[in-house]
C-alpha atoms as a PDB file:
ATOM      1  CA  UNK A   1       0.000   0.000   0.000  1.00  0.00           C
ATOM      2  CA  UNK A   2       1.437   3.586  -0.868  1.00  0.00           C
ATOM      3  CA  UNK A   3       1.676   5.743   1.810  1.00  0.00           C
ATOM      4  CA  UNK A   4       2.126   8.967  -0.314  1.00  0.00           C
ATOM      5  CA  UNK A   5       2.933  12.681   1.387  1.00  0.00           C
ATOM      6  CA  UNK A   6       1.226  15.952   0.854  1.00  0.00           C
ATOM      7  CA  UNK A   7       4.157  18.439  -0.626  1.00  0.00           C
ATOM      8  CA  UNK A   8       3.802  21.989  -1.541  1.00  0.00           C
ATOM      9  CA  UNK A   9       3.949  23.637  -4.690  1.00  0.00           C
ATOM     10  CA  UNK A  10       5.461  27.013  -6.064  1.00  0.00           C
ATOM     11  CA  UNK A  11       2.438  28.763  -5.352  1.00  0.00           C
ATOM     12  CA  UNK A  12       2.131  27.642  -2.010  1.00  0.00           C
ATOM     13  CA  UNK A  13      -0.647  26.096  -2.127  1.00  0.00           C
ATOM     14  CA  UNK A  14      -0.844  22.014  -0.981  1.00  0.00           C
ATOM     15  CA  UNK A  15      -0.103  19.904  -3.875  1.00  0.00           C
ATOM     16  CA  UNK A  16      -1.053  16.004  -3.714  1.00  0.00           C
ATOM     17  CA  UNK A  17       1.577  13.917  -5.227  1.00  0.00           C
ATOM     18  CA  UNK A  18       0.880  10.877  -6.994  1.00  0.00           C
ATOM     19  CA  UNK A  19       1.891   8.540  -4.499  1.00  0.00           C
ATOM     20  CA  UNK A  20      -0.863   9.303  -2.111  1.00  0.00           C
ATOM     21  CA  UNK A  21      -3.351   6.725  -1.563  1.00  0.00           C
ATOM     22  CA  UNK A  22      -7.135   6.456  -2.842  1.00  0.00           C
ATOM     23  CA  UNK A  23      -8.415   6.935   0.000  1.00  0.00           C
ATOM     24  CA  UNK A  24      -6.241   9.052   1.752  1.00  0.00           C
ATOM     25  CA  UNK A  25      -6.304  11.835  -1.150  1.00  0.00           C
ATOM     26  CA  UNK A  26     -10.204  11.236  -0.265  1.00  0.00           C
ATOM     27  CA  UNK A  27     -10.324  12.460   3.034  1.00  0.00           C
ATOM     28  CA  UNK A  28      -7.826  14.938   2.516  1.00  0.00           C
ATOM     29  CA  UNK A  29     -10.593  17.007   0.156  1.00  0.00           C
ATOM     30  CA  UNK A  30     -13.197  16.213   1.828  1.00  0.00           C
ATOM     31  CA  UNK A  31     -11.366  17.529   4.759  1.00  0.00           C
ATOM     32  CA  UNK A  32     -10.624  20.793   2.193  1.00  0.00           C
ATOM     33  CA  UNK A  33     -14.941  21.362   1.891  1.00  0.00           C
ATOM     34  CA  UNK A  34     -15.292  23.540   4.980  1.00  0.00           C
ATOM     35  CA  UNK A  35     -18.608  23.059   4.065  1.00  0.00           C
ATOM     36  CA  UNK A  36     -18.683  19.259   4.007  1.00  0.00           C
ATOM     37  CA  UNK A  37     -16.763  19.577   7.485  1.00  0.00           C
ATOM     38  CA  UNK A  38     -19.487  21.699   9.342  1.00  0.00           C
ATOM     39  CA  UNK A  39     -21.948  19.152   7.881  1.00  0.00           C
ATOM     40  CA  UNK A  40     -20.361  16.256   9.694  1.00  0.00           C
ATOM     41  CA  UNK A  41     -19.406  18.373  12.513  1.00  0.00           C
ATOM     42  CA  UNK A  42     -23.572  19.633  12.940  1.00  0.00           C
ATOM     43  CA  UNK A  43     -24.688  15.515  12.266  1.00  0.00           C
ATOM     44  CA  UNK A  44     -22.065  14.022  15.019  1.00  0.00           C
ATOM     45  CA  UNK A  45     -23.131  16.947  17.738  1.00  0.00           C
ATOM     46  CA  UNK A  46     -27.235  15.853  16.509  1.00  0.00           C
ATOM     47  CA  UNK A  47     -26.120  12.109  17.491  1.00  0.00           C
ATOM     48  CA  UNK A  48     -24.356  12.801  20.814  1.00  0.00           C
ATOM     49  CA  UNK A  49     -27.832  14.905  21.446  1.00  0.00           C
ATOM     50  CA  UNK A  50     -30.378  12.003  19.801  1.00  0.00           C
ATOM     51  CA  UNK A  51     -28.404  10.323  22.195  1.00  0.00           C
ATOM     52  CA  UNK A  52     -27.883  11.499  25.537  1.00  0.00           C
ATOM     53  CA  UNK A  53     -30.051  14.291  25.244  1.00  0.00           C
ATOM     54  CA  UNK A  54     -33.403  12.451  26.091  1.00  0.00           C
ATOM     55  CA  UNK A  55     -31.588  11.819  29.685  1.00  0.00           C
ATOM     56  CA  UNK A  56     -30.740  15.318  30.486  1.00  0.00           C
ATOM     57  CA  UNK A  57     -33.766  17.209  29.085  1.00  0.00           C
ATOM     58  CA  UNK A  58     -35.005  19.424  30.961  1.00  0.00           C
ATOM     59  CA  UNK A  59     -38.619  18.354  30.999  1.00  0.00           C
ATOM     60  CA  UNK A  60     -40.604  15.376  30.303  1.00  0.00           C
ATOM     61  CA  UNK A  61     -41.881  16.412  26.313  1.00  0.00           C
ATOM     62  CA  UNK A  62     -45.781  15.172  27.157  1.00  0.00           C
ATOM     63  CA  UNK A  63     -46.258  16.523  30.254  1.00  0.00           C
ATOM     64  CA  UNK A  64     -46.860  20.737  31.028  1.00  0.00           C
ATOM     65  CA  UNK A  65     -44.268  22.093  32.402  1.00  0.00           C
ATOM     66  CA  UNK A  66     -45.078  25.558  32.425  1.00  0.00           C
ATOM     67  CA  UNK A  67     -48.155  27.905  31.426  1.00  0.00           C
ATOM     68  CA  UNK A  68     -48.818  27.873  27.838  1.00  0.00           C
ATOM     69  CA  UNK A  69     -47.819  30.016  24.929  1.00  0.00           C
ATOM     70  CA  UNK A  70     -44.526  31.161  26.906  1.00  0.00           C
ATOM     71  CA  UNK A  71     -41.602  32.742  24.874  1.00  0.00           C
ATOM     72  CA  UNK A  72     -38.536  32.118  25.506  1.00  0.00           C
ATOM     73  CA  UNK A  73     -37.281  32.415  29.060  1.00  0.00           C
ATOM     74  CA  UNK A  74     -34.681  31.647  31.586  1.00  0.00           C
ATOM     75  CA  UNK A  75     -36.971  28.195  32.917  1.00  0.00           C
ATOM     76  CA  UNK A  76     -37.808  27.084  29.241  1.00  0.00           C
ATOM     77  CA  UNK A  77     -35.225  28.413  27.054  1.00  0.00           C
ATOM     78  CA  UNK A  78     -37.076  27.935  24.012  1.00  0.00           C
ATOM     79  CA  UNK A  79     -40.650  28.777  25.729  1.00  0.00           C
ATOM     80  CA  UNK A  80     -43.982  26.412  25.744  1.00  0.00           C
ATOM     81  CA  UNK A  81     -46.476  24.901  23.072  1.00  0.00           C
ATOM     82  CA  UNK A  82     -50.094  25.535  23.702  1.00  0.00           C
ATOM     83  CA  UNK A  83     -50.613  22.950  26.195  1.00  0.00           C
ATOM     84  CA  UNK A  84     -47.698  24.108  28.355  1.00  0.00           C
ATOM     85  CA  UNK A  85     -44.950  21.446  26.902  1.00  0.00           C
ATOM     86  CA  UNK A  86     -41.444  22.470  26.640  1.00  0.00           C
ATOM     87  CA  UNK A  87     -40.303  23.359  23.487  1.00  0.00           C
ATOM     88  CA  UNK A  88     -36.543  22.424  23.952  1.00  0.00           C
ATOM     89  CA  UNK A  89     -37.570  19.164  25.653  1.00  0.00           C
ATOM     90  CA  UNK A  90     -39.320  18.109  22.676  1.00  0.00           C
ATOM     91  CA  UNK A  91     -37.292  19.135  20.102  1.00  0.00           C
ATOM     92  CA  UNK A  92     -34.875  16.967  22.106  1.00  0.00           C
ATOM     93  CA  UNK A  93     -36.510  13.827  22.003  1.00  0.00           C
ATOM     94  CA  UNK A  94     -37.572  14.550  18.384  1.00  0.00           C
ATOM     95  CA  UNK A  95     -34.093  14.709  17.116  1.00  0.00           C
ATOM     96  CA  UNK A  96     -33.562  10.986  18.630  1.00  0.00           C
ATOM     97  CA  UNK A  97     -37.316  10.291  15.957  1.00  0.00           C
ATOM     98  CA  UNK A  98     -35.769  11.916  13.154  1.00  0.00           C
ATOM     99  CA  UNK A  99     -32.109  10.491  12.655  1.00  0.00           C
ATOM    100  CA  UNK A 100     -33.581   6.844  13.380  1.00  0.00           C
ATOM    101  CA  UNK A 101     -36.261   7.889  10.943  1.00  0.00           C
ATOM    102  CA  UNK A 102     -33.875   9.079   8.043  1.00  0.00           C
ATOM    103  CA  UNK A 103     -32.163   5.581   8.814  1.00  0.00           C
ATOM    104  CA  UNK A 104     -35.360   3.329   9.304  1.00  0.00           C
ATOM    105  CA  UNK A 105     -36.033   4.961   5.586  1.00  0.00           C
ATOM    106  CA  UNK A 106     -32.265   4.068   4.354  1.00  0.00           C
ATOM    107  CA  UNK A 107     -32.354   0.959   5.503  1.00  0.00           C
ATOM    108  CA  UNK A 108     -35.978  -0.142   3.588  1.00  0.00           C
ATOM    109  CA  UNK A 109     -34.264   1.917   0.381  1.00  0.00           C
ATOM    110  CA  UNK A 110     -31.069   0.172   0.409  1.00  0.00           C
ATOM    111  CA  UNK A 111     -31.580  -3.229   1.473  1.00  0.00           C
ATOM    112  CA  UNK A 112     -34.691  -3.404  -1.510  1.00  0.00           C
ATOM    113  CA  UNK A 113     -33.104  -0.930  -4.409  1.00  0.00           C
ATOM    114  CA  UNK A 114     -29.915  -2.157  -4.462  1.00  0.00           C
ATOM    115  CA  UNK A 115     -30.068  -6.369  -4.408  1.00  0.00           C
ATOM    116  CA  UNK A 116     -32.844  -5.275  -7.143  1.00  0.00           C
ATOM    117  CA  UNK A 117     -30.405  -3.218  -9.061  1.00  0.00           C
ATOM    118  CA  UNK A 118     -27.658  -5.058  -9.346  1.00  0.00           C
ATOM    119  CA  UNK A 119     -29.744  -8.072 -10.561  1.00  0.00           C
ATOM    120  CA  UNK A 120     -30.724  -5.745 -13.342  1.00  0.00           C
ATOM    121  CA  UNK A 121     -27.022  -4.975 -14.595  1.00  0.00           C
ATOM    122  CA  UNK A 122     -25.989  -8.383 -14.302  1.00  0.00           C
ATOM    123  CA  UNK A 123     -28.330 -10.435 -15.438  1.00  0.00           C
ATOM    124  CA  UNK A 124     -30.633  -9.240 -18.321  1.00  0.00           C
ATOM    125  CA  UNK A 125     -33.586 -11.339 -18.086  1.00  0.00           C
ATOM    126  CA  UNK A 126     -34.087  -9.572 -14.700  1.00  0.00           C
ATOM    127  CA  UNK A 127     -33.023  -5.920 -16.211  1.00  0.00           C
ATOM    128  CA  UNK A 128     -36.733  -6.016 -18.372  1.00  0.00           C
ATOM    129  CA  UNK A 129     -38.740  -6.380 -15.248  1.00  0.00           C
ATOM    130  CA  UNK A 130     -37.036  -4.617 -12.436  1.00  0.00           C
ATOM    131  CA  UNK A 131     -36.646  -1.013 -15.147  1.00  0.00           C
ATOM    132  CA  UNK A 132     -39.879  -1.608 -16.049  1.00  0.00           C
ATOM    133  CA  UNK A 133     -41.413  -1.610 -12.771  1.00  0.00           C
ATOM    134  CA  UNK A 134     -39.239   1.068 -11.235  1.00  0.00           C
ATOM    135  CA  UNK A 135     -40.145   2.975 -14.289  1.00  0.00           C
ATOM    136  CA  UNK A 136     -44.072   2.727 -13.631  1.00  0.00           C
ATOM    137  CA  UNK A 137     -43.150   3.659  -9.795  1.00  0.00           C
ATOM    138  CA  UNK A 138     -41.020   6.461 -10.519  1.00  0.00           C
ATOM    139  CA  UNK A 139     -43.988   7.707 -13.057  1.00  0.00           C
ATOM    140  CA  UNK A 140     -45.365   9.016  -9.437  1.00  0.00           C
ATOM    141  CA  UNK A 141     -44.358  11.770  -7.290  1.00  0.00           C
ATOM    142  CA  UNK A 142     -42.414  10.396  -4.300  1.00  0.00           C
ATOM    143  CA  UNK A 143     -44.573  12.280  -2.063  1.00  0.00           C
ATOM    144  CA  UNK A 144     -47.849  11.073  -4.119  1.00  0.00           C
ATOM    145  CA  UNK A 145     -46.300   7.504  -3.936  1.00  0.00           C
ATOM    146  CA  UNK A 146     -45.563   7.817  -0.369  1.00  0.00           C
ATOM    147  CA  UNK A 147     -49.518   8.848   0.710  1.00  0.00           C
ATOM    148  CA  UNK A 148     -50.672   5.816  -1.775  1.00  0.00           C
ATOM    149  CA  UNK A 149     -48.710   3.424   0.402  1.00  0.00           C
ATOM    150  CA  UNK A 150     -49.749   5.185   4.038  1.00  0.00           C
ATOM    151  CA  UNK A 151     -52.912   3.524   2.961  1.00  0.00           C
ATOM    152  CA  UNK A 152     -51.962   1.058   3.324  1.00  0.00           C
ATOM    153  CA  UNK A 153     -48.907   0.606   6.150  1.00  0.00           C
ATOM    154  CA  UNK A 154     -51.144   3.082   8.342  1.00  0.00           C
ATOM    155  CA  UNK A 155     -51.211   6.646   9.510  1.00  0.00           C
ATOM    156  CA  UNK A 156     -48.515   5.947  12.120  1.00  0.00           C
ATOM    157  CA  UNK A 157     -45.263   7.028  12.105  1.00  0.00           C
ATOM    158  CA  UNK A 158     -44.114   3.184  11.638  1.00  0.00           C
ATOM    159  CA  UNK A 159     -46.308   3.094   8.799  1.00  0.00           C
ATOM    160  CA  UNK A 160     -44.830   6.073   7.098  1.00  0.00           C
ATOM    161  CA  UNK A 161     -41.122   4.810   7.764  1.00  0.00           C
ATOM    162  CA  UNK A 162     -42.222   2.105   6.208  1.00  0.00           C
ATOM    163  CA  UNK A 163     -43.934   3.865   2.970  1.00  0.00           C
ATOM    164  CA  UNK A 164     -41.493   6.467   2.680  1.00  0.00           C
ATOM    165  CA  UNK A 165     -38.743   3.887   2.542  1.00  0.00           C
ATOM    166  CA  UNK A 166     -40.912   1.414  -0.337  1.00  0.00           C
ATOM    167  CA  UNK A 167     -40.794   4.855  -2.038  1.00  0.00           C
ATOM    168  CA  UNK A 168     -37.187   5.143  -2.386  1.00  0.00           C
ATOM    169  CA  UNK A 169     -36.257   1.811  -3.576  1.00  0.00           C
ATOM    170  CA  UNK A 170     -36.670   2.659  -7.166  1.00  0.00           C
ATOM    171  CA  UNK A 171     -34.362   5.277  -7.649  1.00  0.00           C
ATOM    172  CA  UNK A 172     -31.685   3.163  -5.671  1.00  0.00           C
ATOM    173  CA  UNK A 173     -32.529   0.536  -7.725  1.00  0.00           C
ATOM    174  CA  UNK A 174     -31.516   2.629 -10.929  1.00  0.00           C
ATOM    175  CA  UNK A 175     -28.880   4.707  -9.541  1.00  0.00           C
ATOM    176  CA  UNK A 176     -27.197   1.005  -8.109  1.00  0.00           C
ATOM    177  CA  UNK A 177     -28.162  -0.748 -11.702  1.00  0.00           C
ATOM    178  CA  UNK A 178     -26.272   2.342 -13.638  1.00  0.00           C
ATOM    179  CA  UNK A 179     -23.090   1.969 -11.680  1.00  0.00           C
ATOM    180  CA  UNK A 180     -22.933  -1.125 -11.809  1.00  0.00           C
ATOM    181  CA  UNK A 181     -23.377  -1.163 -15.672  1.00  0.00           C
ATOM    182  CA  UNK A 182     -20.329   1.100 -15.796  1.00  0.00           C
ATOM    183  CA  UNK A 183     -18.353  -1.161 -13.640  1.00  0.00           C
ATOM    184  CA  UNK A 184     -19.324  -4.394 -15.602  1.00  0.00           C
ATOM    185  CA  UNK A 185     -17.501  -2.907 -18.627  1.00  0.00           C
ATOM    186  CA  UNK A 186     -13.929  -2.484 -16.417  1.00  0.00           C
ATOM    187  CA  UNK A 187     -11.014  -4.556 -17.534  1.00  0.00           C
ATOM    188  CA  UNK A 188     -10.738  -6.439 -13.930  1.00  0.00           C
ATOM    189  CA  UNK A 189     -14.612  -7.802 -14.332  1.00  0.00           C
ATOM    190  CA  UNK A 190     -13.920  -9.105 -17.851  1.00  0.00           C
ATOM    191  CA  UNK A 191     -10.904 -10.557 -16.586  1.00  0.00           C
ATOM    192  CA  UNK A 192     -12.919 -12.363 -13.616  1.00  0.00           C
ATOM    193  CA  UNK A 193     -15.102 -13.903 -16.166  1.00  0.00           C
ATOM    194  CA  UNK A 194     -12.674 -15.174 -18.393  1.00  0.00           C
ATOM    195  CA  UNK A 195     -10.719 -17.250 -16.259  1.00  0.00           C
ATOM    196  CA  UNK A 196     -14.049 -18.179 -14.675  1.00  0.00           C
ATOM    197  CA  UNK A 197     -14.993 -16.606 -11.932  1.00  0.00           C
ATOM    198  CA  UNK A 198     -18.312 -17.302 -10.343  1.00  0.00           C
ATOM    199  CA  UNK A 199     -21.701 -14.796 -10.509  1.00  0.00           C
ATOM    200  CA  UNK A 200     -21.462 -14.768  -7.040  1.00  0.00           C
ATOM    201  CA  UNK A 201     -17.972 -13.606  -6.727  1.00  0.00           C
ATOM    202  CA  UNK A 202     -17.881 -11.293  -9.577  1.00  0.00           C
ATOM    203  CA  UNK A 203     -20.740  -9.583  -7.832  1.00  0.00           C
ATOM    204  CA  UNK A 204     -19.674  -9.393  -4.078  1.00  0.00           C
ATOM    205  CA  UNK A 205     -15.854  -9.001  -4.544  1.00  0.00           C
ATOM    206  CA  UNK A 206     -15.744  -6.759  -7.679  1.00  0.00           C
ATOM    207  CA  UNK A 207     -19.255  -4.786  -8.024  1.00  0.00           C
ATOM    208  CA  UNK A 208     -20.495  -4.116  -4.491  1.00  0.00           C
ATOM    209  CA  UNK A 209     -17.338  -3.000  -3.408  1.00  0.00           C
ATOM    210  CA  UNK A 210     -16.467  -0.562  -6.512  1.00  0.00           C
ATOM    211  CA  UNK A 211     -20.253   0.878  -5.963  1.00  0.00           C
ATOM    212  CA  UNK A 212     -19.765   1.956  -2.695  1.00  0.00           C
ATOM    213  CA  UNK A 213     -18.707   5.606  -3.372  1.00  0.00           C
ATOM    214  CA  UNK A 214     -21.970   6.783  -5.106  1.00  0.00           C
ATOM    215  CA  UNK A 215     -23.801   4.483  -3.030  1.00  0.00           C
ATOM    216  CA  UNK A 216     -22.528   6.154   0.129  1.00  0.00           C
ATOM    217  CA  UNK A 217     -23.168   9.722  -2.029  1.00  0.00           C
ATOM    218  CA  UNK A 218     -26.749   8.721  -2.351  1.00  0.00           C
ATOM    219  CA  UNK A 219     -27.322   7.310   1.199  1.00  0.00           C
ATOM    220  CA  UNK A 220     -26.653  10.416   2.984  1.00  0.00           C
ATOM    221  CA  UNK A 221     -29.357  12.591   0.309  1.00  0.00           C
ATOM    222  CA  UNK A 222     -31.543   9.766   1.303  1.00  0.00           C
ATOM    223  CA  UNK A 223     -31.824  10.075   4.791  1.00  0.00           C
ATOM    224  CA  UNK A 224     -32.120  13.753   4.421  1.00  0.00           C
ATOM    225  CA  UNK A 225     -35.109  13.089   1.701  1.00  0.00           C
ATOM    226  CA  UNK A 226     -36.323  10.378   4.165  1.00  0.00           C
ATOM    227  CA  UNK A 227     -36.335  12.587   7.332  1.00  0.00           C
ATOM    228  CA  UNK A 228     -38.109  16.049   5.141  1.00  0.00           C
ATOM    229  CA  UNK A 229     -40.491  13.178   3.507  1.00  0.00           C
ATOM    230  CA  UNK A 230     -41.653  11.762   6.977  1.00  0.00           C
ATOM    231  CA  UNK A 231     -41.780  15.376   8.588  1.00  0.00           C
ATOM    232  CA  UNK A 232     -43.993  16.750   5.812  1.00  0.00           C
ATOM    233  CA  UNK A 233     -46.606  13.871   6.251  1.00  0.00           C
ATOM    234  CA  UNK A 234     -46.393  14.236   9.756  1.00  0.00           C
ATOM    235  CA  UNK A 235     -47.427  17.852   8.895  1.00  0.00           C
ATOM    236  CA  UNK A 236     -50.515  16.926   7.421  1.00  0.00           C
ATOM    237  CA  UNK A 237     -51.936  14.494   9.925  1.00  0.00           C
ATOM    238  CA  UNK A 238     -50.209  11.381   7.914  1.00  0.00           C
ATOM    239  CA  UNK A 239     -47.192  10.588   9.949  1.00  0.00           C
ATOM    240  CA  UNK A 240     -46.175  11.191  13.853  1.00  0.00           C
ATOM    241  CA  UNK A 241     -49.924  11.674  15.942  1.00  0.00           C
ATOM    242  CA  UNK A 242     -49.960  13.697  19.040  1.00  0.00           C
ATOM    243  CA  UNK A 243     -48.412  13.893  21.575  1.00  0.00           C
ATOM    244  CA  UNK A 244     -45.603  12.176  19.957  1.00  0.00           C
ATOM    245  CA  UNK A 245     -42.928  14.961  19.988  1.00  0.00           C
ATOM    246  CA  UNK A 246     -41.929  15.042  16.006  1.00  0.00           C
ATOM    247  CA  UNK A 247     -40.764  17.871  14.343  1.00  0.00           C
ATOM    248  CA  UNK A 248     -43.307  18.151  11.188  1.00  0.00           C
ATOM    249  CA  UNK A 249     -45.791  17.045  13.916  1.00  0.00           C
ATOM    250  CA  UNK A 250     -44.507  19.938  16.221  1.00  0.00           C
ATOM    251  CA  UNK A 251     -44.515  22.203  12.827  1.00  0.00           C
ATOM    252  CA  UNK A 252     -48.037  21.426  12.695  1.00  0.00           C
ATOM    253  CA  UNK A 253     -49.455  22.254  15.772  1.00  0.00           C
ATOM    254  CA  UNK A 254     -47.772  25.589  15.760  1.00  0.00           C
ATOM    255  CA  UNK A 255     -49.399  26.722  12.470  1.00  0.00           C
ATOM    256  CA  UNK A 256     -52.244  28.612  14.345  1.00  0.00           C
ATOM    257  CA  UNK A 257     -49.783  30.488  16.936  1.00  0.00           C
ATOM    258  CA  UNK A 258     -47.579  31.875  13.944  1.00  0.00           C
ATOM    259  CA  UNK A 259     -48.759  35.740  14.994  1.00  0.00           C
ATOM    260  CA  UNK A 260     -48.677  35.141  18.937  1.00  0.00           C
ATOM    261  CA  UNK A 261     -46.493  32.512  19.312  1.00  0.00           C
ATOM    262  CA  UNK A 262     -43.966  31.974  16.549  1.00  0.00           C
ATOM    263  CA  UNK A 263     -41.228  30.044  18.401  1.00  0.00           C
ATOM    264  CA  UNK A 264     -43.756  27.035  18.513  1.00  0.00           C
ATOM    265  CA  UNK A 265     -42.896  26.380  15.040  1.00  0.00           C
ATOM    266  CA  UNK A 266     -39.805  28.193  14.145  1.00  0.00           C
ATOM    267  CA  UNK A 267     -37.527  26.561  16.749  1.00  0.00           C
ATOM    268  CA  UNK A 268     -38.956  22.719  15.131  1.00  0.00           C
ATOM    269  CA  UNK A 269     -38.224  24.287  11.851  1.00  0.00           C
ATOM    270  CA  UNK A 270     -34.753  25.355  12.663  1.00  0.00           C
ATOM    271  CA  UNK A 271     -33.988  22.063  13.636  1.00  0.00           C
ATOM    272  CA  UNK A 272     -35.467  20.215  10.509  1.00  0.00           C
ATOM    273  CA  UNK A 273     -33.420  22.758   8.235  1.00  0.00           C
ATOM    274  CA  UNK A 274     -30.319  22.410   9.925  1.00  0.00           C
ATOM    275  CA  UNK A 275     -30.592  18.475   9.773  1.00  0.00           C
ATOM    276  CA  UNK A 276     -31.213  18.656   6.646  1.00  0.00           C
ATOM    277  CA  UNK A 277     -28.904  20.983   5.016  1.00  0.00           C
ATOM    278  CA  UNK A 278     -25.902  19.119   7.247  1.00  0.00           C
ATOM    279  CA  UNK A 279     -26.830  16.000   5.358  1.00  0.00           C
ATOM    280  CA  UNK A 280     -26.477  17.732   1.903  1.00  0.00           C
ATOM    281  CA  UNK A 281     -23.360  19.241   2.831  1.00  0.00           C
ATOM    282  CA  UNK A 282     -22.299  15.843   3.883  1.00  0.00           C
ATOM    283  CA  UNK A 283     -23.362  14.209   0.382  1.00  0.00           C
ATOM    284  CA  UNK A 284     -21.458  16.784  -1.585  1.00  0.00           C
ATOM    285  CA  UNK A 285     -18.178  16.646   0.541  1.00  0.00           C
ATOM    286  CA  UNK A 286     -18.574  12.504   0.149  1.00  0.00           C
ATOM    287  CA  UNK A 287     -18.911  13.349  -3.724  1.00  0.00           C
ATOM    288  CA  UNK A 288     -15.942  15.193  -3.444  1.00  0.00           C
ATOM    289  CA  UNK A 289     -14.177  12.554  -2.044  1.00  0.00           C
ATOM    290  CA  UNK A 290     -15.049   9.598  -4.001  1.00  0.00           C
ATOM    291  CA  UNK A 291     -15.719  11.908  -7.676  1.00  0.00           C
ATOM    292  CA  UNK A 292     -12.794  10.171  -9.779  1.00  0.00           C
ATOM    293  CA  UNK A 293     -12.162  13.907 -11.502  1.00  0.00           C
ATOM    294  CA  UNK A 294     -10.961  15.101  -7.775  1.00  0.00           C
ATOM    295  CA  UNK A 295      -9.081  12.270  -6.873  1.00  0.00           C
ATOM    296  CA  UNK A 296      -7.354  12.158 -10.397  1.00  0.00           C
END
């Protein structure tokens, strides 16, 4: 394995030599986004609060803690809902609901779209009816696709994990299929096959490892989609029901306090945003560190 160095060139500016490694030169520009940095930085302090934070909130999120419609004060920091709840409690425990949300909804995309993609670049038989049915699904808006199958999982916020993750399967199933197309065409894969090497093994040690870059790229838009997907049906009575403390659910129930009490729904909001937007700026560092044109 090359170890490599980082040298500097006549303009002073870091210069990677051609002896540093893959992955190496990888987290070296991703560590170059500042962007993709406060991203990560925003996501890891969001764990360490989804999960110690429940322990050490201040209140108990369904119980009244105060009188209702507070602001912001030195006893609730970010004031009270209409039934008296603390805000900051609840946004607390929803934070722990909306990262295992994003990767409930992962999980159902991944572990469906991708088996289902890479039988459609590999074996053609299989390619006809797995495009032709994510085709058909993709014909839908996600969100339109997403209320069809609430329907039928339930207007719970299992159900819409559930839905919202069925939902995403076909575009991993096209985005894993198209890599793996590319991949399929490399010198070491035709190499595998002509001295013999098994489906099996062309598959698991050549493909699925070679796909994980834009796999990883997708999975971290995904779990942003998935989280904003689940909030906004929570928003319309779909997803999280009271007095579960969600933050499209919290969004909700602040709509008619937007004049007299705004922090009911702009603190939630804040929250959602910032989650959100970390996750993008996580995707495009992680396309910065596995994009071939960077690394070159």
């Amino acid at each position: 394995m090359s170890t490599g160095r980082l040298t500097w060139s006549g303009s002073g500016g870091p210069h990677l030599t051609p002896t540093l490694g893959r992955w190496r030169a990888g987290w070296y520009l991703f560590a170059r986004n500042r962007f993709a940095v406060a991203g990560a930085v925003i996501l890891l302090i969001e764990a360490g609060i989804a999960l110690v934070g429940p322990s050490v909130a201040p209140y108990d999120p369904t119980d009244r803690a105060a009188s209702p419609l507070l602001g912001p004060n030195l006893q609730n920091l970010m004031g009270t809902d209409d039934l008296g709840r603390d805000v900051l409690s609840r946004i607390v425990h929803g934070a722990r609901i909306s990262l295992l949300t994003g990767l409930a909804v992962l999980a159902i995309a991944f572990l469906g779209g991708v088996p289902l993609g890479l039988m459609a670049a590999y074996f053609r038989r299989a390619d006809a009816v797995v495009m032709r049915v994510s085709e058909i699904m993709l014909a839908f808006p996600s969100m339109f696709l997403a209320i069809g199958l609430v329907a039928v999982f339930g207007t719970d916020l299992l159900g819409v994990i559930v839905a919202v993750g069925i939902s995403g399967i076909w575009p991993t199933a096209v985005l894993t299929r198209s890599v793996a197309l590319n991949i399929l065409n490399e010198d070491y894969v035709l190499a595998a096959r002509a001295v013999g090497s098994r489906d099996s093994r062309i598959i698991f040690l050549h493909i699925v490892p070679n796909s994980a870059g834009p796999l990883l790229i997708s999975a971290s838009f995904r779990v942003a989609d998935g989280i904003l997907t689940v909030s906004a049906l929570s928003f319309i009575g779909l997803g999280a029901q009271p007095p579960t403390p969600e933050w499209g659910a919290m969004l909700s129930n602040g709509r008619e306090y937007l004049f007299s009490a705004l922090h009911i729904s702009a603190f939630p909001g804040i929250a959602l945003a910032t989650t959100v937007l970390a996750f993008n700026l996580l995707g495009d560092g992680l396309r910065d560190m596995f994009d071939p044109r960077h690394n070159r």
